[in-house]
Protein backbone atom coordinates (compact mmCIF):
# COMPACT_ATOMS: atom_id res chain seq x y z
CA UNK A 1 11.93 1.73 10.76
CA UNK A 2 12.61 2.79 6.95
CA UNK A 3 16.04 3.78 6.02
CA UNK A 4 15.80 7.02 3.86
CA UNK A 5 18.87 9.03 3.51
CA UNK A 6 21.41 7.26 5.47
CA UNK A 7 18.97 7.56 8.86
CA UNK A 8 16.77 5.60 10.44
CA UNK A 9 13.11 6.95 10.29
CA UNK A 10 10.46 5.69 12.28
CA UNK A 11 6.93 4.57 11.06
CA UNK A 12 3.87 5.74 12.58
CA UNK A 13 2.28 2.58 13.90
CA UNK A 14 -1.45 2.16 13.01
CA UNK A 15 -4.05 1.89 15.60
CA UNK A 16 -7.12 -0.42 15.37
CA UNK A 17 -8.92 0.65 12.74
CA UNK A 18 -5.76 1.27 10.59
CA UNK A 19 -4.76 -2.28 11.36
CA UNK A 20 -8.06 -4.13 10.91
CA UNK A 21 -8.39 -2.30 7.55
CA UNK A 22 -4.98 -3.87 6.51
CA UNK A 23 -6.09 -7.32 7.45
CA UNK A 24 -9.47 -6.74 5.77
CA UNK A 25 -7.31 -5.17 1.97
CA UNK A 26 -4.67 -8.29 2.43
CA UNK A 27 -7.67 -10.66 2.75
CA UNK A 28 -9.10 -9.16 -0.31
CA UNK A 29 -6.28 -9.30 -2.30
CA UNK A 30 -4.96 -12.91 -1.05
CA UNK A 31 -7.81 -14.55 -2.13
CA UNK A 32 -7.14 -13.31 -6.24
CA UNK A 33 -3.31 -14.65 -5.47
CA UNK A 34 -3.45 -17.77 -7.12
CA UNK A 35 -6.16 -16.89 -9.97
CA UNK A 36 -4.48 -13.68 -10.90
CA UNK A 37 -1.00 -14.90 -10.26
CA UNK A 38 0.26 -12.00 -8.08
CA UNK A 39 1.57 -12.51 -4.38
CA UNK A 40 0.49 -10.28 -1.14
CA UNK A 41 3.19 -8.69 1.01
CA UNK A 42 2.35 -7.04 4.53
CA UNK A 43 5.49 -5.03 5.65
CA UNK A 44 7.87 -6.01 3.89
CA UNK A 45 10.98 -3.69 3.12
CA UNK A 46 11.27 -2.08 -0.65
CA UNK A 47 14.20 -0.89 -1.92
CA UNK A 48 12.88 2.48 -4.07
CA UNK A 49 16.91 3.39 -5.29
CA UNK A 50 20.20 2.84 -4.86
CA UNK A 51 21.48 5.21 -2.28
CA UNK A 52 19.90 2.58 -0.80
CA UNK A 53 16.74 3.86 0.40
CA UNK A 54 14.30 1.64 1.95
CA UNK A 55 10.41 1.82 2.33
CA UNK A 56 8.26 -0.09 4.27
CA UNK A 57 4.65 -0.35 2.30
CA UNK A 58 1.35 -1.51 4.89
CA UNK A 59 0.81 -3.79 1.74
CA UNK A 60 2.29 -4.73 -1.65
CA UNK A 61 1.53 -6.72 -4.64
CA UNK A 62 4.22 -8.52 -6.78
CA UNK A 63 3.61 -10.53 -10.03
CA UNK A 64 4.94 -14.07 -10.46
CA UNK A 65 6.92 -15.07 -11.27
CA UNK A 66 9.84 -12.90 -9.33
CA UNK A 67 12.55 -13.90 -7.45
CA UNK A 68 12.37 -14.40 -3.65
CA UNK A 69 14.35 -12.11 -1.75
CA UNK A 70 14.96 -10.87 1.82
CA UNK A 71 14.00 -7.26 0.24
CA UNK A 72 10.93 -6.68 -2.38
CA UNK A 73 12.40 -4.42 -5.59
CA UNK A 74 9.68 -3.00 -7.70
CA UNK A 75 6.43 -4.70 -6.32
CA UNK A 76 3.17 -3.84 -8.67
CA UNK A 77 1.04 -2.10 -6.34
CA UNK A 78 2.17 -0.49 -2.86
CA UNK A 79 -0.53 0.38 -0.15
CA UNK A 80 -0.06 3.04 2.34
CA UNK A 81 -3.34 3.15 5.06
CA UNK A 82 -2.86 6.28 6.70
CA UNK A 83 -2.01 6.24 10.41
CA UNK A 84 -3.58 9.47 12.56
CA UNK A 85 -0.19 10.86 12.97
CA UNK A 86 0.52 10.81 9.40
CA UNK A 87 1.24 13.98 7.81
CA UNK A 88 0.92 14.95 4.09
CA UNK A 89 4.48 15.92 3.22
CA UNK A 90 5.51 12.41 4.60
CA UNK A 91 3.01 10.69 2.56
CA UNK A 92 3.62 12.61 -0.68
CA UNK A 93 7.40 11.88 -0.19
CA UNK A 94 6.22 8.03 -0.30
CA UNK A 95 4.43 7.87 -3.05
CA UNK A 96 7.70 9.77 -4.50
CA UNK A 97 9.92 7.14 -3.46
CA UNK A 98 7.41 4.76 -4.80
CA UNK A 99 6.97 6.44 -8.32
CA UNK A 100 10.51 6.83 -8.54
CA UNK A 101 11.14 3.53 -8.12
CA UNK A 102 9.20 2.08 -10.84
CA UNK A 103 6.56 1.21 -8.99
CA UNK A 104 3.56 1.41 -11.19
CA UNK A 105 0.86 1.64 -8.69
CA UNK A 106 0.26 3.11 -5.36
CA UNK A 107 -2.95 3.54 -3.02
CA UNK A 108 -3.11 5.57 0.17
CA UNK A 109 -6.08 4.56 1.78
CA UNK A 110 -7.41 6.60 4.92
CA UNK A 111 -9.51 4.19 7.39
CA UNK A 112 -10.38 7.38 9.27
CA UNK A 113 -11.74 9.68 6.75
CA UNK A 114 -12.93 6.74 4.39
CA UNK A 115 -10.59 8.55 1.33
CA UNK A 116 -9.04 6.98 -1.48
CA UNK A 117 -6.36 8.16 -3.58
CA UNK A 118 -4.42 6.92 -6.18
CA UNK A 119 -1.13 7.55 -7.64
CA UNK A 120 1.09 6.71 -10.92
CA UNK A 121 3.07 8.10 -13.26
CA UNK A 122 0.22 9.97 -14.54
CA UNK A 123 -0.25 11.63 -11.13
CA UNK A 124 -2.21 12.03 -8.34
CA UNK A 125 -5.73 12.12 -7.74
CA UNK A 126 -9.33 10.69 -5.78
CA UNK A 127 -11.17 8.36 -7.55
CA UNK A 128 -14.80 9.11 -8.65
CA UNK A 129 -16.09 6.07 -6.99
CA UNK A 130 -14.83 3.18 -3.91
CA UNK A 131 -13.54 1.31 -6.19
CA UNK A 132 -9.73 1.13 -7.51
CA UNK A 133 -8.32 -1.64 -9.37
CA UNK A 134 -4.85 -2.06 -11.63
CA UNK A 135 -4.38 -5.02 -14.11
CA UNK A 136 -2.48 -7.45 -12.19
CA UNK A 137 -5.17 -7.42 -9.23
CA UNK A 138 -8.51 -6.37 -10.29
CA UNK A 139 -10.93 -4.22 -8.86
CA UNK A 140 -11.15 -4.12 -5.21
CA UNK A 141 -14.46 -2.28 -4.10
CA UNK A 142 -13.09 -0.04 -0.61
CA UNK A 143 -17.13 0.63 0.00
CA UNK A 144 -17.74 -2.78 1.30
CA UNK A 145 -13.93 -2.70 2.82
CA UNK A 146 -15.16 0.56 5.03
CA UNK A 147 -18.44 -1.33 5.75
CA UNK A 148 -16.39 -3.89 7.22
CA UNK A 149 -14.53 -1.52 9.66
CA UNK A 150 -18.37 -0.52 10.98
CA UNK A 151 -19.15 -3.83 11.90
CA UNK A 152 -19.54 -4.32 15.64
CA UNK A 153 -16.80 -6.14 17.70
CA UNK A 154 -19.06 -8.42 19.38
């Protein structure tokens, strides 16, 4: 559940390919941790203001040093894979939140329609190519992510 606006809101929970896609982005990104200096999150609450309001990112990236805390504040890059029952005003209010919060980076990733977009405080758009990268974590090519999510369960 997220807390946004004094309720309780529930999360769509991801089916397989939503899921496997997280493992397969948090994989990714773990193996940069120690080179890049950046910690991976999976589900971990945000605080995006002081009403409070909290968020629940599929994924999020911190630089270290921070300070370890029950609840993330203003992680580097937040990750949203979209869930089937996922609807656009809900996501756009998330990246919101996320924006709003100082968060400097934000990805919704759809494992279903194989889309990318991108957000910051520049706006929101689709990338030209697979690939989208920030400073802290490098480029992470979502072609050979979505490649992965073909590959037979055998």
């Amino acid at each position: 559940m997220e807390y946004v606006d004094g309720q309780l809101v529930e999360r769509k929970v991801g089916e397989y390919l939503h899921s496997r896609l997280q493992c397969l982005i948090a994989l990714a990104l773990g193996l940069r941790e120690r080179e890049r200096r950046f910690r991976v999150f999976t589900e971990l609450r945000v605080r995006v203001n002081e009403e409070p309001r909290y968020r629940i990112p599929d994924i999020c990236v911190k630089a270290l040093p921070h300070q370890v805390t029950p609840i993330l504040t203003q992680p580097d890059l937040a990750i949203e894979i979209v869930s089937p029952d996922d609807e656009v005003p809900e996501m756009l209010a998330k990246i919101g939140d996320y924006l709003a919060a100082g968060i400097p980076h934000v990805w919704v990733v759809d494992p279903y329609k194989r889309t990318l977009v991108e957000a910051d405080q520049a706006g929101i758009r689709r990338p030209a190519s697979r690939l989208l990268a920030t400073p802290l974590v490098g480029e992470i090519d979502f072609a050979l992510l979505f490649q992965q999510l073909d590959e037979p369960a055998e």
